[in-house]
Protein backbone atom coordinates (compact mmCIF):
# COMPACT_ATOMS: atom_id res chain seq x y z
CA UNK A 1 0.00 0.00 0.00
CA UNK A 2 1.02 3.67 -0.25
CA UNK A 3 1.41 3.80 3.44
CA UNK A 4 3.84 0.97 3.51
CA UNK A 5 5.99 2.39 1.08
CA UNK A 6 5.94 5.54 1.92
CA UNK A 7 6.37 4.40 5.82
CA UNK A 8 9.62 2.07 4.95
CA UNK A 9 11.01 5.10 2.27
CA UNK A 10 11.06 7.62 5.15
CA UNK A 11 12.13 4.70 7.64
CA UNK A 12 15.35 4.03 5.31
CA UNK A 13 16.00 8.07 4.17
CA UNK A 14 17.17 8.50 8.13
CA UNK A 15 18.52 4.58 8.37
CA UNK A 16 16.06 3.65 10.99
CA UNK A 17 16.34 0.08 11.39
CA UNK A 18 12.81 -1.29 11.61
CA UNK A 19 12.12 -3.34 14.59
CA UNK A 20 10.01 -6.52 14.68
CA UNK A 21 6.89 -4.36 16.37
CA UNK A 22 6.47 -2.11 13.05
CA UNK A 23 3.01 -2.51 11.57
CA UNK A 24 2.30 0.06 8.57
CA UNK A 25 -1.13 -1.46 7.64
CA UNK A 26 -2.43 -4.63 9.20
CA UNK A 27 -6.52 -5.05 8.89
CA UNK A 28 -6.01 -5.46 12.86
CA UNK A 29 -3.28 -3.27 13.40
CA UNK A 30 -3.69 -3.09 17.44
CA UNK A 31 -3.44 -7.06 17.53
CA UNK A 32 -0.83 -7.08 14.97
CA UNK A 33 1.03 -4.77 17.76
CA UNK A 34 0.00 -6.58 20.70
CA UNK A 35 1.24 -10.16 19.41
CA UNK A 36 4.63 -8.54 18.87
CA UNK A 37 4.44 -7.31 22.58
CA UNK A 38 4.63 -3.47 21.66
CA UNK A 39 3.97 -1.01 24.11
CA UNK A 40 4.31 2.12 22.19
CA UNK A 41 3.03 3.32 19.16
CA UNK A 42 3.31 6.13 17.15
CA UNK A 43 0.78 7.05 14.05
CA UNK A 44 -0.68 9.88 12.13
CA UNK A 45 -4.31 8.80 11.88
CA UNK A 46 -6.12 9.92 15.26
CA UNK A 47 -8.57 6.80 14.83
CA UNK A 48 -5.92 4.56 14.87
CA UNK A 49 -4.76 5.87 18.05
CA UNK A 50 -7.65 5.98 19.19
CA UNK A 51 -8.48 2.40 19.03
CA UNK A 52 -4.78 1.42 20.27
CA UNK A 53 -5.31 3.14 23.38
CA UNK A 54 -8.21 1.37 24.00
CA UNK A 55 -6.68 -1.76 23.27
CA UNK A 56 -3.76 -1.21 25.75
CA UNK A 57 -1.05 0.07 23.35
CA UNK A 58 0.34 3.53 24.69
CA UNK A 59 -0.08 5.04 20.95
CA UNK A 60 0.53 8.94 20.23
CA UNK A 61 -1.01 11.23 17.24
CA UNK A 62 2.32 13.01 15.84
CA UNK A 63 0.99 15.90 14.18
CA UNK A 64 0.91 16.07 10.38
CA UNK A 65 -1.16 18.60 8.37
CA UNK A 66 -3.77 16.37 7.76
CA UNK A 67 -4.82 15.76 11.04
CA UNK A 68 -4.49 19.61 13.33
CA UNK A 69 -7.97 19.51 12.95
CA UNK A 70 -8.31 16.43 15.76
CA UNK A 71 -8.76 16.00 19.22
CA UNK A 72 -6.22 14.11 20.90
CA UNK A 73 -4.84 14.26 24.14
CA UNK A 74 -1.84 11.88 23.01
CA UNK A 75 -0.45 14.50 20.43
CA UNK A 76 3.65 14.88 19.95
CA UNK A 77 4.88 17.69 17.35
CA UNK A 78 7.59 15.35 16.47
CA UNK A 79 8.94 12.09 16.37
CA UNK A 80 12.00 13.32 18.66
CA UNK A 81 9.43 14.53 21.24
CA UNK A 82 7.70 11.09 21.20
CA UNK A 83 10.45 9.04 22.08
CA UNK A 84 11.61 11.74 25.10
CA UNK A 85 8.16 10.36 26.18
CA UNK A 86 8.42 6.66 25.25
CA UNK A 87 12.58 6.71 26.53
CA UNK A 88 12.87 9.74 28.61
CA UNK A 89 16.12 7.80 30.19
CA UNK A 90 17.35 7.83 26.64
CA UNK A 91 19.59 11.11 25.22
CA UNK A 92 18.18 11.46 21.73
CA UNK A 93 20.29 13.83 19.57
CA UNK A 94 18.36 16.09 17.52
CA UNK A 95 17.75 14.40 13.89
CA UNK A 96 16.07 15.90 11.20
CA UNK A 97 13.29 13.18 11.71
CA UNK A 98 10.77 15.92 10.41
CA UNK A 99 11.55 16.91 6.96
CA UNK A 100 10.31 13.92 5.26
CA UNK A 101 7.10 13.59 6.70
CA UNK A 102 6.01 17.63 6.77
C-alpha cells in the first residue's frame, strides 16, 4: 500500500532500522502490535490511536497537516518529542526526523 511504502522510504532516508513491532497497515493493526508485545506506538491517523489506546497500546497522534484539525490528548509535534516520552532515560540527539514527513 502507499502507506507501507511511503512508511519504509522515510524509515530508510534517516537509516532507521525497523524493529520486529512495526506494523504500517495490518486489517487489525492493534493485535498485529499486541502479538509482537509493543507497548508504544506512534501514528498519524487519530482513529488509529484511538483504538490502540483502547486496546492497551500507549499510541501517540504526531501531528501532520492532515490531522491539526483532531482531538487528541496523546499528540507529539515530532517524532523526537515522542520518544523523550516513550525513553525519557534515553539522550536522543536532535535528527532531522521531520523533513520527510512535513
Amino acid at each position: 500500500s502507499d502507506a507501507r511504502l511511503l512508511s519504509a522510504a522515510w524509515l530508510d532516508r534517516y537509516q532507521i532500522t525497523v524493529p520486529a513491532g512495526i506494523c504500517f497497515d495490518a486489517v487489525d493493526k492493534a493485535q498485529e502490535l499486541l502479538l509482537r508485545g509493543v507497548q508504544y506506538h506512534l501514528d498519524d491517523d487519530p482513529r488509529d490511536v484511538a483504538w490502540l489506546r483502547v486496546r492497551g497500546i500507549e499510541a501517540f497522534l504526531v501531528s501532520r497537516p492532515w490531522n491539526l484539525g483532531a482531538k487528541c490528548a496523546y499528540r507529539v509535534a515530532s517524532v523526537a518529542q515522542f520518544l523523550t516520552v516513550v525513553a525519557p532515560a534515553v539522550e536522543i540527539e536532535d535528527h532531522e526526523f521531520e523533513e520527510a514527513a512535513a
